[in-house]
PDB file of N, CA and C in Angstrom:
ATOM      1  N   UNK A   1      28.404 -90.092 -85.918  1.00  0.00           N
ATOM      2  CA  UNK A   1      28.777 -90.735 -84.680  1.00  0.00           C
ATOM      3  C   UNK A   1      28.178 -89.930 -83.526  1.00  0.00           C
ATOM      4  N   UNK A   2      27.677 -90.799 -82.550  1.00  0.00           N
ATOM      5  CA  UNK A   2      26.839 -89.844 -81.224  1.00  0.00           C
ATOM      6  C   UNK A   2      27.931 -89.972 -80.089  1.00  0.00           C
ATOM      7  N   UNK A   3      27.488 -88.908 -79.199  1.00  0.00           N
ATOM      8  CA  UNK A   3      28.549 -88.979 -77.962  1.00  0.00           C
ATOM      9  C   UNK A   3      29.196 -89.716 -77.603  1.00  0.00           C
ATOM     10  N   UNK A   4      28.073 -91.168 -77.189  1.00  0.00           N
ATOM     11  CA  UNK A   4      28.229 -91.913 -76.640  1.00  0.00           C
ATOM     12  C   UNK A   4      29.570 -92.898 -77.180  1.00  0.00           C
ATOM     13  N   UNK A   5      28.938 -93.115 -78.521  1.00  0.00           N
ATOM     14  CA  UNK A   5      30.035 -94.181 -79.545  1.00  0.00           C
ATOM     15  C   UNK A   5      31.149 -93.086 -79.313  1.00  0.00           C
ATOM     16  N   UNK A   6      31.438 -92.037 -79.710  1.00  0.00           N
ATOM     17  CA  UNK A   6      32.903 -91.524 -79.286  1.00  0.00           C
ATOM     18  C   UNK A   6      33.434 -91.452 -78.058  1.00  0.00           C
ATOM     19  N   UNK A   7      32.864 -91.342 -76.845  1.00  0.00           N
ATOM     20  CA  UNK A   7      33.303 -91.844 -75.640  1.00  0.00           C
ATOM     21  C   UNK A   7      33.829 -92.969 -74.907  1.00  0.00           C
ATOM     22  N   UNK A   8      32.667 -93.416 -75.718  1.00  0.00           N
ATOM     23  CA  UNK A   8      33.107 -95.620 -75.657  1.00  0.00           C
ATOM     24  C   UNK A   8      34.614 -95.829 -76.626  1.00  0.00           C
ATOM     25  N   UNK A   9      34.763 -95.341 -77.826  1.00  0.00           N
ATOM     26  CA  UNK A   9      35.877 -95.202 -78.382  1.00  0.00           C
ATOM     27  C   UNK A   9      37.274 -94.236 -77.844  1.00  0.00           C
ATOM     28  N   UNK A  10      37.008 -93.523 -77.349  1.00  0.00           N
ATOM     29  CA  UNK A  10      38.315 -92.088 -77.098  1.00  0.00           C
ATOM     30  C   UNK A  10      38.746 -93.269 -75.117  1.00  0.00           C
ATOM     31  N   UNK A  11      38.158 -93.559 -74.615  1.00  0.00           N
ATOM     32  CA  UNK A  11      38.107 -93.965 -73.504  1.00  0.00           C
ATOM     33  C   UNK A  11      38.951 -94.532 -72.650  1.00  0.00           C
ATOM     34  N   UNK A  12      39.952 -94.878 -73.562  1.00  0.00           N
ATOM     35  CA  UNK A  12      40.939 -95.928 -73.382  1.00  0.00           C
ATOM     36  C   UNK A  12      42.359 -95.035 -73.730  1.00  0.00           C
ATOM     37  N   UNK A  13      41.937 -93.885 -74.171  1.00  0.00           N
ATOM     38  CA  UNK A  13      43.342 -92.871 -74.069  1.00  0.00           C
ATOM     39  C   UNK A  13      42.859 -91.811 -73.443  1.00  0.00           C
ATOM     40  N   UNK A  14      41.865 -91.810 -72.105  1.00  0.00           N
ATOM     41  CA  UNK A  14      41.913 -90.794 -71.190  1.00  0.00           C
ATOM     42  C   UNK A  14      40.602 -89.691 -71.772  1.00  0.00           C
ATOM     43  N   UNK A  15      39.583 -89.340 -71.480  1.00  0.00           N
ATOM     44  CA  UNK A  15      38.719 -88.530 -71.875  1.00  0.00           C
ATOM     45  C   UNK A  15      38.269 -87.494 -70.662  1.00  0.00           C
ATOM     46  N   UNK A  16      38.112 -86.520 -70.706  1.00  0.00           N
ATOM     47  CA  UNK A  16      37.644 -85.396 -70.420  1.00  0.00           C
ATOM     48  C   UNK A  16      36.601 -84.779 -70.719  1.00  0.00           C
ATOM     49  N   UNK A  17      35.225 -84.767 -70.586  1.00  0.00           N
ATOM     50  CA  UNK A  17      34.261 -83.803 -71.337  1.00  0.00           C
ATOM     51  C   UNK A  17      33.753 -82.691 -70.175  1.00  0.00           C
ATOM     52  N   UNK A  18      33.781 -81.983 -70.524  1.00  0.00           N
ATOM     53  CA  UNK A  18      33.987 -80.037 -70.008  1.00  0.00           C
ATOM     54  C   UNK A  18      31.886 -79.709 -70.588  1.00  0.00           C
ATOM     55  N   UNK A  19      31.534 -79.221 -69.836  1.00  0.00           N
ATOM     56  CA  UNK A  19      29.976 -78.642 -69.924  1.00  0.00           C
ATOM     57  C   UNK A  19      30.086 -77.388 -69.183  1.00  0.00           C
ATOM     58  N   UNK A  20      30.122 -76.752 -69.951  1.00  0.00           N
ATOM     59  CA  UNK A  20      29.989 -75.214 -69.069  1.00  0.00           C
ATOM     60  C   UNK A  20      29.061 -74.067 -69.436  1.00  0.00           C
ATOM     61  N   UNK A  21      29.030 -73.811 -68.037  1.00  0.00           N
ATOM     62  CA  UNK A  21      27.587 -73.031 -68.283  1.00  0.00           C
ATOM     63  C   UNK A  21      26.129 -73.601 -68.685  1.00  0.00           C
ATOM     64  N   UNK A  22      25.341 -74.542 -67.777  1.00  0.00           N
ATOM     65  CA  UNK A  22      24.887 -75.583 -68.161  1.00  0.00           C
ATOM     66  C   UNK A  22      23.368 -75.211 -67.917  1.00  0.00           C
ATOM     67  N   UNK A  23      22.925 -74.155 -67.132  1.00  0.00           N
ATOM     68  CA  UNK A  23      21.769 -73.608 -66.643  1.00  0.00           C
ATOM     69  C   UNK A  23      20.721 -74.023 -67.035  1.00  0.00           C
ATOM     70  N   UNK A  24      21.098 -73.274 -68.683  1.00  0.00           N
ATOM     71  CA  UNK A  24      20.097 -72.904 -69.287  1.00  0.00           C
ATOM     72  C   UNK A  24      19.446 -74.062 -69.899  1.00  0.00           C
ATOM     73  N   UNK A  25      20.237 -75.788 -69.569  1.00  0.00           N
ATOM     74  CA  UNK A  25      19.820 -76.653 -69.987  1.00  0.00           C
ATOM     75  C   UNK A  25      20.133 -77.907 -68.979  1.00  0.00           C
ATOM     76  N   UNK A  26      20.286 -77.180 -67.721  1.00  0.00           N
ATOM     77  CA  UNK A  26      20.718 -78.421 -66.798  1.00  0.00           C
ATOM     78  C   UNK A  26      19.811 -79.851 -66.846  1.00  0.00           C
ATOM     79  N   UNK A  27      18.573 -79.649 -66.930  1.00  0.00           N
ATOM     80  CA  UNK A  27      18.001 -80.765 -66.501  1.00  0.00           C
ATOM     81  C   UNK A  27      18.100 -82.227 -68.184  1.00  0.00           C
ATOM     82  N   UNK A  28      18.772 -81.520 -69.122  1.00  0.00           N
ATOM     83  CA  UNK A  28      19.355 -82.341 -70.643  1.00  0.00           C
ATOM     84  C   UNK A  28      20.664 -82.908 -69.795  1.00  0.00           C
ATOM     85  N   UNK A  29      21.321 -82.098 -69.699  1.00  0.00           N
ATOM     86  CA  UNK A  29      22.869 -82.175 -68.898  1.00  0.00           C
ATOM     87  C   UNK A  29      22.947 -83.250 -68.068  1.00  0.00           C
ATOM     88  N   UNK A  30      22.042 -83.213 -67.019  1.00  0.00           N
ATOM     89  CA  UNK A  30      22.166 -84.180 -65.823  1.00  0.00           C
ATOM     90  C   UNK A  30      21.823 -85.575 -66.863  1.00  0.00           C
ATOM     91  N   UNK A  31      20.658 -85.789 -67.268  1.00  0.00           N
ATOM     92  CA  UNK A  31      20.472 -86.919 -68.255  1.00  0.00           C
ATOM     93  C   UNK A  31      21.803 -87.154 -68.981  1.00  0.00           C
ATOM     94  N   UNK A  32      22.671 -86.555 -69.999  1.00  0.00           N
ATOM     95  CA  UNK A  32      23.331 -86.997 -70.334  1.00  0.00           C
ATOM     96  C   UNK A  32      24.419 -87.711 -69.741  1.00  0.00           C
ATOM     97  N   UNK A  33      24.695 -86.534 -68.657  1.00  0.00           N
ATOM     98  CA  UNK A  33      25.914 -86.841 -67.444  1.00  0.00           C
ATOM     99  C   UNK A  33      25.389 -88.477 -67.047  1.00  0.00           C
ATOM    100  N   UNK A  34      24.709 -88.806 -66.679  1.00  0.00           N
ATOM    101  CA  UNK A  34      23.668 -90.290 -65.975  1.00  0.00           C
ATOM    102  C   UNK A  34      24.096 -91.350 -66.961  1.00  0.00           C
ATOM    103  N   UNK A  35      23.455 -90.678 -68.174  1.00  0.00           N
ATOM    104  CA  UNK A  35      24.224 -92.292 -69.733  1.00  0.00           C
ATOM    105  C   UNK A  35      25.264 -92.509 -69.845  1.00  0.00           C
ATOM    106  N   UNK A  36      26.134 -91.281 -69.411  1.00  0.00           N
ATOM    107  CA  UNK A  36      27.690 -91.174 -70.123  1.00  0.00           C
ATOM    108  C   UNK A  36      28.399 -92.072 -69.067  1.00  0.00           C
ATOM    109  N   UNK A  37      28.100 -91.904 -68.003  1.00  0.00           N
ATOM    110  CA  UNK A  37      28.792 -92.719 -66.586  1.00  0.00           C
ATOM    111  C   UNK A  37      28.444 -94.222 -66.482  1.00  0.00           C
ATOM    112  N   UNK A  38      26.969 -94.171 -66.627  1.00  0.00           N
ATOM    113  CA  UNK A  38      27.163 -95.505 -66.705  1.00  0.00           C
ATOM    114  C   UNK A  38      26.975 -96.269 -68.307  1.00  0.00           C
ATOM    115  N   UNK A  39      27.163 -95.573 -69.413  1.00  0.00           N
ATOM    116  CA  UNK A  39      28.609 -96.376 -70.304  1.00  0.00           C
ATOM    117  C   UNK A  39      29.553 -96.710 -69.734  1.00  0.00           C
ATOM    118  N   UNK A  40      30.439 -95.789 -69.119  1.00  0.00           N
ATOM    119  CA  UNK A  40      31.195 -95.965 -69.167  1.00  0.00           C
ATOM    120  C   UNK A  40      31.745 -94.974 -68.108  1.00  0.00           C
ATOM    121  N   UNK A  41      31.964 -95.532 -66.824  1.00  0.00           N
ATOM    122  CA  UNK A  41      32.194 -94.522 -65.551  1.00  0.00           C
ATOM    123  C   UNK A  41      33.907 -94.266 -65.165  1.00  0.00           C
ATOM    124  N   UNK A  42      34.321 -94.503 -66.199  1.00  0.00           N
ATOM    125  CA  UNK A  42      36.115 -94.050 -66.049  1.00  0.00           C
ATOM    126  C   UNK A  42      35.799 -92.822 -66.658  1.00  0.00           C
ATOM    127  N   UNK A  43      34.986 -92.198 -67.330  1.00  0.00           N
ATOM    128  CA  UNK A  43      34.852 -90.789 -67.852  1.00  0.00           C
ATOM    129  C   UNK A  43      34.716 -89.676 -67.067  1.00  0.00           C
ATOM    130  N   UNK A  44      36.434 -88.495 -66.968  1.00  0.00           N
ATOM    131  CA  UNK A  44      35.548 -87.808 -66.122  1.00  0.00           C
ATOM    132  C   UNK A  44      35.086 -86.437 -66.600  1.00  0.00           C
ATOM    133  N   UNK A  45      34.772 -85.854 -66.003  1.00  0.00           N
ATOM    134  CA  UNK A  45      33.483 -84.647 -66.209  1.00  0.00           C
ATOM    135  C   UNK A  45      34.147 -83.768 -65.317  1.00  0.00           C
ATOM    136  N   UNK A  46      33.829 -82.243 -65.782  1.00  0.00           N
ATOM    137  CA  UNK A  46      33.850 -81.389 -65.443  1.00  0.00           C
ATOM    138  C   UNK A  46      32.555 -80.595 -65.516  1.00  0.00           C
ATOM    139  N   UNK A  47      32.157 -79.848 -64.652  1.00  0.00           N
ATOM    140  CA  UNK A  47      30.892 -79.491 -65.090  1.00  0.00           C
ATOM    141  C   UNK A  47      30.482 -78.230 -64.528  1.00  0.00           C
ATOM    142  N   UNK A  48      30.039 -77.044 -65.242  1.00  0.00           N
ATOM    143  CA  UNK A  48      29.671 -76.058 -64.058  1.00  0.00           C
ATOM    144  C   UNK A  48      28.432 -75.393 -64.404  1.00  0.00           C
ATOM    145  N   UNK A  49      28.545 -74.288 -64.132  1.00  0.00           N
ATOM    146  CA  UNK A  49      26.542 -73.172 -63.947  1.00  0.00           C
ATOM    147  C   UNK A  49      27.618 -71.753 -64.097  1.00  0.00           C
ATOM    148  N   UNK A  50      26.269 -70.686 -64.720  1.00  0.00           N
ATOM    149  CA  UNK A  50      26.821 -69.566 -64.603  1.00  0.00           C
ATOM    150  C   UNK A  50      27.273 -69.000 -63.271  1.00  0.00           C
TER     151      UNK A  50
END
C-alpha cells in the first residue's frame, strides 16, 4: 500500500503526517506535500527543517 492509498483510507478518522527534519530532502517533501493535499486537502501536516 503507498501513502497515498493509506491517506485516502485513514482520512475519515482524522490524519496527521509529521516530516521532520526535511532538508536533506526538501525538494521530494514539497512534491509529496503538493499530491497529498490535493488528494485529499483535509490532511494536515506538520512539517519542519533542522
Amino acid at each position: 500500500m503507498d501513502l497515498f492509498t493509506l491517506v485516502r483510507r485513514e482520512v475519515a478518522e482524522g490524519v496527521l503526517l509529521v516530516l521532520d527534519d526535511i532538508d536533506p530532502v526538501h525538494r521530494q517533501c514539497v512534491g509529496v506535500v503538493q499530491q497529498l493535499l490535493m488528494a485529499s486537502p483535509v490532511v494536515c501536516m506538520a512539517v519542519s527543517t533542522a
